[in-house]
PDB file of N, CA and C in Angstrom:
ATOM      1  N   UNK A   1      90.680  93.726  -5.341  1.00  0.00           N
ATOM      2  CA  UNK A   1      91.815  92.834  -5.162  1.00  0.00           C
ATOM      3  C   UNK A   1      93.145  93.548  -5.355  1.00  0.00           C
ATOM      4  N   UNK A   2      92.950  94.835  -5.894  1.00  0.00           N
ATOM      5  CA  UNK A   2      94.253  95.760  -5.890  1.00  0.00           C
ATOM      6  C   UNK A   2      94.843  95.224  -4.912  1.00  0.00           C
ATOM      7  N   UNK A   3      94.217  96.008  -3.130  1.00  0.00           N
ATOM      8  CA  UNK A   3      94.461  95.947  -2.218  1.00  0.00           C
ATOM      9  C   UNK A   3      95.644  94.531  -1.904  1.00  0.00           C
ATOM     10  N   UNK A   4      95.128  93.490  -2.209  1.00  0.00           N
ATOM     11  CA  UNK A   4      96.418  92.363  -2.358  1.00  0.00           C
ATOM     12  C   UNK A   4      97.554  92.517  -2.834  1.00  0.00           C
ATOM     13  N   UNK A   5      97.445  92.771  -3.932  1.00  0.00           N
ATOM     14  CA  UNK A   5      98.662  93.019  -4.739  1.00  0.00           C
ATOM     15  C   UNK A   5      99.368  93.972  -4.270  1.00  0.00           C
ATOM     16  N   UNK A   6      99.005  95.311  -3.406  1.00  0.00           N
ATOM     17  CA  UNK A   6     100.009  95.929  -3.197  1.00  0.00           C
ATOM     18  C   UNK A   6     100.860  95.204  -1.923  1.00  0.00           C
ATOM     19  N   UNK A   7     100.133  94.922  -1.457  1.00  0.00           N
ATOM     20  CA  UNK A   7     100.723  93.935   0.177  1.00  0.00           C
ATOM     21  C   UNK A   7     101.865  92.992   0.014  1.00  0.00           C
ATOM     22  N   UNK A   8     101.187  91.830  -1.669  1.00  0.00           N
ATOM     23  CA  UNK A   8     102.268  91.293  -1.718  1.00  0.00           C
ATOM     24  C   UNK A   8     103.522  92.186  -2.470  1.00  0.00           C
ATOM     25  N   UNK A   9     103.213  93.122  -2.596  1.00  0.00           N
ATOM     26  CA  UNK A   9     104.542  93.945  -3.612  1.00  0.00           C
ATOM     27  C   UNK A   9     104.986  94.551  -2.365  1.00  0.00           C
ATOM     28  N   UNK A  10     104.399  95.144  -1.431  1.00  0.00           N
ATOM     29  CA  UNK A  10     105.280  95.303   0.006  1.00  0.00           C
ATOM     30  C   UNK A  10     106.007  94.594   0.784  1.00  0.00           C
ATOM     31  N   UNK A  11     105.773  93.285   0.846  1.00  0.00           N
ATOM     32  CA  UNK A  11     105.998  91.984   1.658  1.00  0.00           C
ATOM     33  C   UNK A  11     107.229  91.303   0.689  1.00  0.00           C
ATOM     34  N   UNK A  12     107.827  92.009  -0.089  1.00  0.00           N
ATOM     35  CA  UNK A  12     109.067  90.887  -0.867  1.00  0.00           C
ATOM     36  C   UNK A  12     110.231  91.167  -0.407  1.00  0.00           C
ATOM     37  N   UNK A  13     111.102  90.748  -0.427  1.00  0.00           N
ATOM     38  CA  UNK A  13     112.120  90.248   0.259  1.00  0.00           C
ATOM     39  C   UNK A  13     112.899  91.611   0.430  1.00  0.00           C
ATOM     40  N   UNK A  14     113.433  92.300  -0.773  1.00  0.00           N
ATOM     41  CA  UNK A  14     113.431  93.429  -1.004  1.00  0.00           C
ATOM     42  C   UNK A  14     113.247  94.347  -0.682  1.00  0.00           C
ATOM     43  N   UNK A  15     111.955  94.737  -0.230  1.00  0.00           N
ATOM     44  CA  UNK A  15     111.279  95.672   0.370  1.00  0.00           C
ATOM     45  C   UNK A  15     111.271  95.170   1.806  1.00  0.00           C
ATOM     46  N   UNK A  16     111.087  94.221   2.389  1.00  0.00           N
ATOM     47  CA  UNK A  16     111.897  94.088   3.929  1.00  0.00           C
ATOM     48  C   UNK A  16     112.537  94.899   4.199  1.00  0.00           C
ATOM     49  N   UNK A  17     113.987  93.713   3.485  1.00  0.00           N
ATOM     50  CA  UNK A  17     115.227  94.234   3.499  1.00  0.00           C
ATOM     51  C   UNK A  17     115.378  96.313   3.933  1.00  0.00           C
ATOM     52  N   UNK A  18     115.240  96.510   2.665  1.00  0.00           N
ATOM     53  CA  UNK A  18     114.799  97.669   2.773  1.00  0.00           C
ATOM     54  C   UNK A  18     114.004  98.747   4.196  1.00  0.00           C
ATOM     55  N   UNK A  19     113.535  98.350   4.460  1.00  0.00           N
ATOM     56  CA  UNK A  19     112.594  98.326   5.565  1.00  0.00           C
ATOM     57  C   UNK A  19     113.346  98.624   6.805  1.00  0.00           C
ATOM     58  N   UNK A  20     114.059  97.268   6.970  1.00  0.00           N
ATOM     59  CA  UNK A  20     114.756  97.055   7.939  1.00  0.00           C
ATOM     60  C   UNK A  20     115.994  98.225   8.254  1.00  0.00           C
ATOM     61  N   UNK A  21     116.758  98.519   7.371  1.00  0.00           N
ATOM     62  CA  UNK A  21     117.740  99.369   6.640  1.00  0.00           C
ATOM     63  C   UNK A  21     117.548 100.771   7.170  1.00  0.00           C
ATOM     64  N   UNK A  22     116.609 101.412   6.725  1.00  0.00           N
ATOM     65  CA  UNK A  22     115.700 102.245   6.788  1.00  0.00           C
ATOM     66  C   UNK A  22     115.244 102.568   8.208  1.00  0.00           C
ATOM     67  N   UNK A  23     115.145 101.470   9.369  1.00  0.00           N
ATOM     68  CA  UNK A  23     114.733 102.025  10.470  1.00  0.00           C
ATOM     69  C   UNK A  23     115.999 101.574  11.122  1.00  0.00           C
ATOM     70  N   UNK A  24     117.128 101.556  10.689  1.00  0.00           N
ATOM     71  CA  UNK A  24     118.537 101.545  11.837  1.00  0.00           C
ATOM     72  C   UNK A  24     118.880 102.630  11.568  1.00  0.00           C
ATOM     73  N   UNK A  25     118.941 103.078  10.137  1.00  0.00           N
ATOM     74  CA  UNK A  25     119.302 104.381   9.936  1.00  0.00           C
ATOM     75  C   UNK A  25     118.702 105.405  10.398  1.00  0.00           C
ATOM     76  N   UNK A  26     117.549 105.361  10.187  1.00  0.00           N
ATOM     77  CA  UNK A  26     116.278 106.267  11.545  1.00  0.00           C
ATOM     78  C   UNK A  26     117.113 106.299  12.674  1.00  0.00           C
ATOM     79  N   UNK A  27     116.950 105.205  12.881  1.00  0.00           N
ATOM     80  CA  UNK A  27     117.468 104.843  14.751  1.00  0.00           C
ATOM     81  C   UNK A  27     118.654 105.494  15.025  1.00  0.00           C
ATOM     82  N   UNK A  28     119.970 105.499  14.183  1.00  0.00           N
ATOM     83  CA  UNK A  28     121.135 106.292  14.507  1.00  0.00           C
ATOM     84  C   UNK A  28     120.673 107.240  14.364  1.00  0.00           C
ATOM     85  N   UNK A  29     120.207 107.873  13.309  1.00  0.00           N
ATOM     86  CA  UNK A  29     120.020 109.700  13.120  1.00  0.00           C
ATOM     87  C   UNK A  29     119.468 110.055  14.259  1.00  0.00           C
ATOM     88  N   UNK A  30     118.157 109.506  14.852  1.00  0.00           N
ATOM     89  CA  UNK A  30     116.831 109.827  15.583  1.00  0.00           C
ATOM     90  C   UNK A  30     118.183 109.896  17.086  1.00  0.00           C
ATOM     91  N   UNK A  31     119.105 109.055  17.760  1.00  0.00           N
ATOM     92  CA  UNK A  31     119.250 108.959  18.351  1.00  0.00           C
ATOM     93  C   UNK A  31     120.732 110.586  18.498  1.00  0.00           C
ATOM     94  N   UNK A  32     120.784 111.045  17.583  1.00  0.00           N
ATOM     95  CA  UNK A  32     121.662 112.046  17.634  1.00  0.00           C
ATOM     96  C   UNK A  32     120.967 113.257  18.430  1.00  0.00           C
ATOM     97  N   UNK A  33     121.082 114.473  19.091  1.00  0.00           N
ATOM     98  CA  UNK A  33     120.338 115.440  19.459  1.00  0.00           C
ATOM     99  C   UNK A  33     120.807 116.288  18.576  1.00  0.00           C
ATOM    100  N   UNK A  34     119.522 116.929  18.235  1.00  0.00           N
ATOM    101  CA  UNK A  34     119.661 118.075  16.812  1.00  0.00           C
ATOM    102  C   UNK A  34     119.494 117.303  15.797  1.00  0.00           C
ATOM    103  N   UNK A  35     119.412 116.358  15.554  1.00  0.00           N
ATOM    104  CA  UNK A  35     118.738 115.969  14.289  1.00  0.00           C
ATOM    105  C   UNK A  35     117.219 115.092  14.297  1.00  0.00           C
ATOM    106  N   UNK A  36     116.277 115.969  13.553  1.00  0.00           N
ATOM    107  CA  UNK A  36     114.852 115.296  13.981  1.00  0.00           C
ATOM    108  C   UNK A  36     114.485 114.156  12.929  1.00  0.00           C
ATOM    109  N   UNK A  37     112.992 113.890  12.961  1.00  0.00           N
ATOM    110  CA  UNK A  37     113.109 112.349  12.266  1.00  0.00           C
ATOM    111  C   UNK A  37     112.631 113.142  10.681  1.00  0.00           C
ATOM    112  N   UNK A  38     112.365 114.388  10.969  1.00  0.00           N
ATOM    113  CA  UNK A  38     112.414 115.391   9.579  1.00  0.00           C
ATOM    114  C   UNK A  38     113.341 115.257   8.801  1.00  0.00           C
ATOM    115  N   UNK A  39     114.487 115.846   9.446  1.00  0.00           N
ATOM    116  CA  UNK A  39     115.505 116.416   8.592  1.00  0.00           C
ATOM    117  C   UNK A  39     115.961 114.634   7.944  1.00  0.00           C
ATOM    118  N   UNK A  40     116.560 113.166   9.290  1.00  0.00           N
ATOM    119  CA  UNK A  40     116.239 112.470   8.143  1.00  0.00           C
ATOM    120  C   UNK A  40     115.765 111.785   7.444  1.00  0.00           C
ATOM    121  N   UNK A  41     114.539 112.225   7.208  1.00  0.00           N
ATOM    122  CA  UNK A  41     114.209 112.267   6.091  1.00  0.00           C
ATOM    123  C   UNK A  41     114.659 113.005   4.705  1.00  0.00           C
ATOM    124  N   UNK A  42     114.679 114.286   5.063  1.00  0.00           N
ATOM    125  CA  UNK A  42     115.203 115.157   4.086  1.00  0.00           C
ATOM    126  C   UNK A  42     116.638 115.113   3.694  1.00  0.00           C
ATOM    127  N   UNK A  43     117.243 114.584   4.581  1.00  0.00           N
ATOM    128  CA  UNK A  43     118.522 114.237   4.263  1.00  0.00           C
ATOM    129  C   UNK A  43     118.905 112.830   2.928  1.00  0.00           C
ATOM    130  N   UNK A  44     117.983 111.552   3.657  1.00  0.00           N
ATOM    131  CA  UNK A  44     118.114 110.729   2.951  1.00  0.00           C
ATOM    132  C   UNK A  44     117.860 110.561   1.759  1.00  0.00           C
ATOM    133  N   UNK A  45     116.502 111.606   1.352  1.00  0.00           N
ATOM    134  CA  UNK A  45     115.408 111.294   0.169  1.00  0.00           C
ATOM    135  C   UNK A  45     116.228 111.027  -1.345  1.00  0.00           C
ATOM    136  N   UNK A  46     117.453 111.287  -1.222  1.00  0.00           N
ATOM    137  CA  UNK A  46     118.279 111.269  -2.660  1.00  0.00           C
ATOM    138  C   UNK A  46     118.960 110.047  -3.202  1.00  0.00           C
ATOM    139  N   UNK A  47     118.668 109.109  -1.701  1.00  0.00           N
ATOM    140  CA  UNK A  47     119.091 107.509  -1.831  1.00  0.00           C
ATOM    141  C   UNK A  47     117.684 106.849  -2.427  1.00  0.00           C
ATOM    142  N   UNK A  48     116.948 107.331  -2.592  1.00  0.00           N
ATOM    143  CA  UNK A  48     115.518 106.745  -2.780  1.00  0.00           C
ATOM    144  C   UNK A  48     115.198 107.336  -4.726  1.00  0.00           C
ATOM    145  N   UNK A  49     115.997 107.709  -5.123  1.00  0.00           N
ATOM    146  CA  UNK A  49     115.925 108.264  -6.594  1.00  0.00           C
ATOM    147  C   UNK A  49     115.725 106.910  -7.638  1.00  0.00           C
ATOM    148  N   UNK A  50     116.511 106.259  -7.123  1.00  0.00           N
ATOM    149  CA  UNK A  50     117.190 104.975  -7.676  1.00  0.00           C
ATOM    150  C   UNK A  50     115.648 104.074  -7.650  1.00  0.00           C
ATOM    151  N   UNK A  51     114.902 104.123  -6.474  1.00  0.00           N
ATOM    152  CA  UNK A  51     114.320 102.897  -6.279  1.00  0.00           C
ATOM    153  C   UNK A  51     112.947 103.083  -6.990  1.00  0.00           C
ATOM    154  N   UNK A  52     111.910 102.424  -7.067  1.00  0.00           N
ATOM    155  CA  UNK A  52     110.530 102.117  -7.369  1.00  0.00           C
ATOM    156  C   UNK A  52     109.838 103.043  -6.224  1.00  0.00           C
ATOM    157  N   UNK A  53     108.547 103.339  -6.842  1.00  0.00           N
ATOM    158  CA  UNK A  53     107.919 104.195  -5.961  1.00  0.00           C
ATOM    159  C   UNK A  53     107.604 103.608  -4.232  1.00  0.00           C
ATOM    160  N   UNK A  54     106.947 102.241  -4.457  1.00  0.00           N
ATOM    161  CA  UNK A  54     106.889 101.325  -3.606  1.00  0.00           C
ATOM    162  C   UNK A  54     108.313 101.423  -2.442  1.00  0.00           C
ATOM    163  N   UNK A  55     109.385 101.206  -3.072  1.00  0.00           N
ATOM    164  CA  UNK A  55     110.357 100.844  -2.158  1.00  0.00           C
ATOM    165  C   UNK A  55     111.012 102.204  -1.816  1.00  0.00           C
ATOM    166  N   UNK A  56     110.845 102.992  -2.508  1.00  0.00           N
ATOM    167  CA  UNK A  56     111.053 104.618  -1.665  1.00  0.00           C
ATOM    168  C   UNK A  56     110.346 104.964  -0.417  1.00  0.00           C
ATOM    169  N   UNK A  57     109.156 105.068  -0.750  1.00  0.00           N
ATOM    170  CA  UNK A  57     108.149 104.829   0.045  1.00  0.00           C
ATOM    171  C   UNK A  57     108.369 104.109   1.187  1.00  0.00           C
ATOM    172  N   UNK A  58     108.674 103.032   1.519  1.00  0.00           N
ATOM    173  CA  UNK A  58     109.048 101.787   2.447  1.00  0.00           C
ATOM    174  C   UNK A  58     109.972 102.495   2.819  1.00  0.00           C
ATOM    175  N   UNK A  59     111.274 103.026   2.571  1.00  0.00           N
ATOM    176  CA  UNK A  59     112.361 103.532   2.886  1.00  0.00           C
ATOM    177  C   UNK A  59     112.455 104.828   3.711  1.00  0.00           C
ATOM    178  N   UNK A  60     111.440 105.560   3.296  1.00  0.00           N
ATOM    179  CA  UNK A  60     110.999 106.893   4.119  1.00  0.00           C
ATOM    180  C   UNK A  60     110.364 106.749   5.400  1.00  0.00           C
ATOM    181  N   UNK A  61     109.145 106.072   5.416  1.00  0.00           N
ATOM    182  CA  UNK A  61     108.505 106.045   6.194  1.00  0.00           C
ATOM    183  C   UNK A  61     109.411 104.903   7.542  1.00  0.00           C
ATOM    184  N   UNK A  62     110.415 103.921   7.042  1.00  0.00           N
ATOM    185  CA  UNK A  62     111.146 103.525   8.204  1.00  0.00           C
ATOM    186  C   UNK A  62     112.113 103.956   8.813  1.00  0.00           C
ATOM    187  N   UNK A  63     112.510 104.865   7.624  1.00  0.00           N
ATOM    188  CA  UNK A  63     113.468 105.873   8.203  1.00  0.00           C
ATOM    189  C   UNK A  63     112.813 107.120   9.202  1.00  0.00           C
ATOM    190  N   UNK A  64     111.750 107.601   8.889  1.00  0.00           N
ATOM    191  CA  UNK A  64     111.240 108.238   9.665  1.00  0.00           C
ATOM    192  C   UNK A  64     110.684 107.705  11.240  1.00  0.00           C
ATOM    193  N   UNK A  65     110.296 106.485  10.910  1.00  0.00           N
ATOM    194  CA  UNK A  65     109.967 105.900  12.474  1.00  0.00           C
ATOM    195  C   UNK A  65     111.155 105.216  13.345  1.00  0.00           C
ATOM    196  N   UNK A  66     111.906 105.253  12.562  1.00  0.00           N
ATOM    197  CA  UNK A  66     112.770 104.575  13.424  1.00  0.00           C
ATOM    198  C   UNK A  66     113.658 105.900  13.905  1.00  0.00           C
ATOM    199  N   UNK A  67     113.831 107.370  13.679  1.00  0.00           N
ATOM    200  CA  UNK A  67     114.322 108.598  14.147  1.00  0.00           C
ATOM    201  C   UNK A  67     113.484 108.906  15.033  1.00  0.00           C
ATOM    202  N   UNK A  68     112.044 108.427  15.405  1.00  0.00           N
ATOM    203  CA  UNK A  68     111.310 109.021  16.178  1.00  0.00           C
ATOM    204  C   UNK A  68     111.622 108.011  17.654  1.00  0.00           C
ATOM    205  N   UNK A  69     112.117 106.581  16.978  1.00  0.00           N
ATOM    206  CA  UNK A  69     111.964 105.606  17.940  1.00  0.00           C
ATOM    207  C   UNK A  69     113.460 105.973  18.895  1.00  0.00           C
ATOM    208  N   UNK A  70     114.531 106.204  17.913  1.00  0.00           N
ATOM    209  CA  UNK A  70     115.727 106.726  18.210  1.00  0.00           C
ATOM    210  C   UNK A  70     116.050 107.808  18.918  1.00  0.00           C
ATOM    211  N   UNK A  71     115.113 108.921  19.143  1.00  0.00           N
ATOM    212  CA  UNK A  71     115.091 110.099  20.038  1.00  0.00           C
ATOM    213  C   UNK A  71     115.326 109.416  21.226  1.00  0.00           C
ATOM    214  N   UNK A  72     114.696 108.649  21.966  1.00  0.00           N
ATOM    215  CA  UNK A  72     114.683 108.272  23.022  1.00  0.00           C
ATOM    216  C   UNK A  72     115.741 107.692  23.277  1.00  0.00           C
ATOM    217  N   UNK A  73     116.939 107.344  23.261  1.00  0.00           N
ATOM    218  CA  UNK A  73     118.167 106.779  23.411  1.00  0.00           C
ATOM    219  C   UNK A  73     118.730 108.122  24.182  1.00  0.00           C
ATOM    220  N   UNK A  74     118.870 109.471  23.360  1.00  0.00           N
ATOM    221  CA  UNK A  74     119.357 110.415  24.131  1.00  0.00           C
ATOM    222  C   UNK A  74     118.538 111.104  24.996  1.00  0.00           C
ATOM    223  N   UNK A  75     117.589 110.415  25.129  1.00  0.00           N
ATOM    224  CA  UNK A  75     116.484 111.337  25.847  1.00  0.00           C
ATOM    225  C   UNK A  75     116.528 110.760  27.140  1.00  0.00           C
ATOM    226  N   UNK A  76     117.037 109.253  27.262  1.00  0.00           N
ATOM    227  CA  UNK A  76     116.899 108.362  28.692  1.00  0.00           C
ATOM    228  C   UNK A  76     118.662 108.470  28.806  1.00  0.00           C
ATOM    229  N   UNK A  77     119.213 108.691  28.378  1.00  0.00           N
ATOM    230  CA  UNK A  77     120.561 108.631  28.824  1.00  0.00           C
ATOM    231  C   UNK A  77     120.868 110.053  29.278  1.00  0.00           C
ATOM    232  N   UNK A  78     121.022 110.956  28.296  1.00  0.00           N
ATOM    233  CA  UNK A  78     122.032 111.885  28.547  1.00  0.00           C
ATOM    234  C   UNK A  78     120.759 113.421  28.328  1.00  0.00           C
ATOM    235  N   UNK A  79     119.552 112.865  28.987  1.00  0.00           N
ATOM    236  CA  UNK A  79     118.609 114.383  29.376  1.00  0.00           C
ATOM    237  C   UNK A  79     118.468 115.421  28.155  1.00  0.00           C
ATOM    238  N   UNK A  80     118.711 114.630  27.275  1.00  0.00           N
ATOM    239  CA  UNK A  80     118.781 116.026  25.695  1.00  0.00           C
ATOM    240  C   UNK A  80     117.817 114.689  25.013  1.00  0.00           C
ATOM    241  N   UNK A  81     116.502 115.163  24.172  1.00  0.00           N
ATOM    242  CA  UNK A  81     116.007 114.701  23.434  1.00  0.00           C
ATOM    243  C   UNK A  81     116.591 114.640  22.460  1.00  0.00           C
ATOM    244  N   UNK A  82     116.463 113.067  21.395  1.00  0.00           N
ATOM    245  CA  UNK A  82     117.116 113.089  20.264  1.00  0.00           C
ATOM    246  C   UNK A  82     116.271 113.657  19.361  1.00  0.00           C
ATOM    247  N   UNK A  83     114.741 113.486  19.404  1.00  0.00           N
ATOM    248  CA  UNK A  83     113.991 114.594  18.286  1.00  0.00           C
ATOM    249  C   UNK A  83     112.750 115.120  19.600  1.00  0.00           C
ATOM    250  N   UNK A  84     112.160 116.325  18.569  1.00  0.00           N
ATOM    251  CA  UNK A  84     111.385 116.856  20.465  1.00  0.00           C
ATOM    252  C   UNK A  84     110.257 116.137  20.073  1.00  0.00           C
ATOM    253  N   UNK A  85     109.418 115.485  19.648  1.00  0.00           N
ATOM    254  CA  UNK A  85     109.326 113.928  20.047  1.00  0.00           C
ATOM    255  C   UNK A  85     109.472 113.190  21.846  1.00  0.00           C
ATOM    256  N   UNK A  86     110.854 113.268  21.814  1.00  0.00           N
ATOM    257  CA  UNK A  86     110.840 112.498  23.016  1.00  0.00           C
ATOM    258  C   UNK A  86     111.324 113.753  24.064  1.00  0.00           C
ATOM    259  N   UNK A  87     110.353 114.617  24.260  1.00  0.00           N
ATOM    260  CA  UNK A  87     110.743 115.462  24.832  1.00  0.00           C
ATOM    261  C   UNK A  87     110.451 115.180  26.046  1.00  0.00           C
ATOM    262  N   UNK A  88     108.822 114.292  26.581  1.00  0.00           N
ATOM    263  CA  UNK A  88     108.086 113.711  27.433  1.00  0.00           C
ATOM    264  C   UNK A  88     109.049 112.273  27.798  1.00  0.00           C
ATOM    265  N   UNK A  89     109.704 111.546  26.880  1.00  0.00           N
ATOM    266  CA  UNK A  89     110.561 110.257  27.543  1.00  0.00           C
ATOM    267  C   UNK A  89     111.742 111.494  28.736  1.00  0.00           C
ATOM    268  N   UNK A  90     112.136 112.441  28.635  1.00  0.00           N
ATOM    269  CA  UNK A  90     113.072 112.736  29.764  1.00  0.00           C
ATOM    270  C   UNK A  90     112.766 113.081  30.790  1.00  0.00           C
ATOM    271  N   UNK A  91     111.370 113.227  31.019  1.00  0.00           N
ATOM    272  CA  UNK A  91     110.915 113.444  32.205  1.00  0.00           C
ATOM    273  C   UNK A  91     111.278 112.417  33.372  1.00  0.00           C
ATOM    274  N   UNK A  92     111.000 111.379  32.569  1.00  0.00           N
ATOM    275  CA  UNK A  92     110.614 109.618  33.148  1.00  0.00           C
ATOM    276  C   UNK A  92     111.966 108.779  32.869  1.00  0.00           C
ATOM    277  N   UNK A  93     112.408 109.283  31.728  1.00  0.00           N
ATOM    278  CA  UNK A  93     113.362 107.941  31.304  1.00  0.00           C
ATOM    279  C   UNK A  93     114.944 108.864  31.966  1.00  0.00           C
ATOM    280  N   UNK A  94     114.902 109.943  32.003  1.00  0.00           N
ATOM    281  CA  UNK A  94     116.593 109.678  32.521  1.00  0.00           C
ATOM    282  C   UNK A  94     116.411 110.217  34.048  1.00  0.00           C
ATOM    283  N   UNK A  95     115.759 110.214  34.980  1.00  0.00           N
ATOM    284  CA  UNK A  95     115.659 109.762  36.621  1.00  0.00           C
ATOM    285  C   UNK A  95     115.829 108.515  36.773  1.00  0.00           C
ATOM    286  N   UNK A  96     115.133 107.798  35.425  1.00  0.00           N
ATOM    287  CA  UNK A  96     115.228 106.134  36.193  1.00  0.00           C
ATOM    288  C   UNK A  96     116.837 105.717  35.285  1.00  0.00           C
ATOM    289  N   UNK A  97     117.767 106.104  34.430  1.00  0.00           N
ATOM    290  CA  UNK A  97     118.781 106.040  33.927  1.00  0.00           C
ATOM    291  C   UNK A  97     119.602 106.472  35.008  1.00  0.00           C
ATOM    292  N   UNK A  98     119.363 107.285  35.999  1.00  0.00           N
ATOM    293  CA  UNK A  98     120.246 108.284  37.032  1.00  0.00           C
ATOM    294  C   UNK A  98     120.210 106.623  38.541  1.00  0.00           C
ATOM    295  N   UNK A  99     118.761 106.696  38.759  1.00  0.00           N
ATOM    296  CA  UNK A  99     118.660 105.376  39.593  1.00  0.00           C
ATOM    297  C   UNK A  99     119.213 103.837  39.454  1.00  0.00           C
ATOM    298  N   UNK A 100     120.058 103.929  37.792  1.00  0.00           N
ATOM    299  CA  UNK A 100     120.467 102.328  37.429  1.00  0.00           C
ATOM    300  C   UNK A 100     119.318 101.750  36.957  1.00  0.00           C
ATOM    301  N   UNK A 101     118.120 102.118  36.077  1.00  0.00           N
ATOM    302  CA  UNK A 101     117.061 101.293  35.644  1.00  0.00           C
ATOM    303  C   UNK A 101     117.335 102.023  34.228  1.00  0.00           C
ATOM    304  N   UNK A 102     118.331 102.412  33.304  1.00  0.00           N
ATOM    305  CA  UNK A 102     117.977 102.947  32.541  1.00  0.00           C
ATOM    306  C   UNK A 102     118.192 101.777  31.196  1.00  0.00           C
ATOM    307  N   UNK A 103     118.244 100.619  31.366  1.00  0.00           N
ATOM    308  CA  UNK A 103     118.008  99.330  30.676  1.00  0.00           C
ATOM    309  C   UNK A 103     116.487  98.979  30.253  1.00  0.00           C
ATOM    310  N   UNK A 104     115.790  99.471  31.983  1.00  0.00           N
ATOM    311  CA  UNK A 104     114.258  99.124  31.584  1.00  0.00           C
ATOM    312  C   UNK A 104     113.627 100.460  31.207  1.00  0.00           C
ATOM    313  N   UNK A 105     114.277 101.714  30.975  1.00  0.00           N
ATOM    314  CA  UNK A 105     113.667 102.790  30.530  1.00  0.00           C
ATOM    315  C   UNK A 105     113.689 102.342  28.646  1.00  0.00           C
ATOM    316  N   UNK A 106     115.197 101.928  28.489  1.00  0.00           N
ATOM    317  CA  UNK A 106     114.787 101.644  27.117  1.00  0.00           C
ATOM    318  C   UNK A 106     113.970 100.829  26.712  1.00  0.00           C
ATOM    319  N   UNK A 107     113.861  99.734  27.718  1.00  0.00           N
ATOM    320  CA  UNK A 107     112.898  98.372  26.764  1.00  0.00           C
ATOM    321  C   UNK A 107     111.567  98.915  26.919  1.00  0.00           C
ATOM    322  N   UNK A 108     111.241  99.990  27.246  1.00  0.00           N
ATOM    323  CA  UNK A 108     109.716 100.567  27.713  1.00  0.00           C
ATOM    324  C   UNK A 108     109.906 101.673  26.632  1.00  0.00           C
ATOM    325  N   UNK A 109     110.918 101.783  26.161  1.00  0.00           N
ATOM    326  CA  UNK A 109     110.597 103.092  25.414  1.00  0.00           C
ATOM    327  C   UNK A 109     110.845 102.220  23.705  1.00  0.00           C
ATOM    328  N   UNK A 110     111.162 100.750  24.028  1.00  0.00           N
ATOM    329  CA  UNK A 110     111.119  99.926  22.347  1.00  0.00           C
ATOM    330  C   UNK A 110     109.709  99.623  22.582  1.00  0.00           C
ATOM    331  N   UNK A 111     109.471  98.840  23.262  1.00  0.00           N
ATOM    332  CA  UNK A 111     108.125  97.803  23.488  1.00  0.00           C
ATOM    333  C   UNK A 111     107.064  99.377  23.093  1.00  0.00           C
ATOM    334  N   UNK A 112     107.175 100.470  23.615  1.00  0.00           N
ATOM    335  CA  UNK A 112     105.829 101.380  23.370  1.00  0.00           C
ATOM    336  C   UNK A 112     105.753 102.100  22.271  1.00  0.00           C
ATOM    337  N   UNK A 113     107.191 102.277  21.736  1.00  0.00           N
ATOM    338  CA  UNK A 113     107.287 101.926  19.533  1.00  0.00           C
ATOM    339  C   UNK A 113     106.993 101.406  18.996  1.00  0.00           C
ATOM    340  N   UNK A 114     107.586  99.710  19.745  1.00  0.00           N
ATOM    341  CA  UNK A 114     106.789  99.239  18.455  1.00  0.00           C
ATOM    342  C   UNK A 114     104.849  99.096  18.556  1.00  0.00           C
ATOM    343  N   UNK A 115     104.780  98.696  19.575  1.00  0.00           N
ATOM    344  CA  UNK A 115     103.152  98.628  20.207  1.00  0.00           C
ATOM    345  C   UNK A 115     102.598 100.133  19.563  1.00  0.00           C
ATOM    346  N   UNK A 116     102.714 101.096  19.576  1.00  0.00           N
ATOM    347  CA  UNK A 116     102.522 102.201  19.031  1.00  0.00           C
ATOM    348  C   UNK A 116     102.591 102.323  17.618  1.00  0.00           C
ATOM    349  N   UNK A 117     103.744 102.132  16.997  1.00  0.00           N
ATOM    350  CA  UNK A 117     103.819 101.812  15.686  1.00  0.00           C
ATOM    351  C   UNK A 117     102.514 100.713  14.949  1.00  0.00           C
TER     352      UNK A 117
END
């Protein structure tokens, strides 16, 4: 019954919150070129001192997916991957950004994050 208890100690409001936080900030970094969903990580890890192991934890790992999800922003727009990660979205996603579809390159490159995720 561990197994419960950690779920509900993941699932509080808090740790959302958190959560949420965590993968915009991904998402800007991830979407920069030259910065991978590594570094932030390594960048951030000193905001996470403060917190519970739990909510560090939560904080890393959304920060990290949401830099991976974020590569692809520069990868369908402007032909430079934001982490090499999305080195394979520029093949596909900025021809159809060049053709005026690069609206549905992104919602194909959220929908197969999060579905992936």
């Amino acid at each position: 019954m561990d197994v419960l208890n950690y779920l509900i100690e993941a699932m509080t409001p808090l740790n959302l919150f958190l959560a949420l936080g965590g993968v915009i900030a991904g998402t800007i970094i991830g979407a920069m070129p030259g910065l991978s969903a590594t570094m932030a990580v390594a960048v951030l890890v000193p905001f996470t001192y403060v917190m519970g192991p739990a909510s560090g934890l939560i904080v890393l790992g959304a920060i990290y997916t949401g830099a991976i999800y974020g590569g692809a922003f520069a990868a369908i727009l402007v032909n430079t991957p934001g982490t090499p990660s999305a080195i394979a979205t520029t093949f596909d996603g900025y021809p159809m950004a060049q053709k005026g579809e690069g609206a549905l390159a992104i919602s194909l490159a959220t929908f197969s994050s999060v579905a992936g995720g």
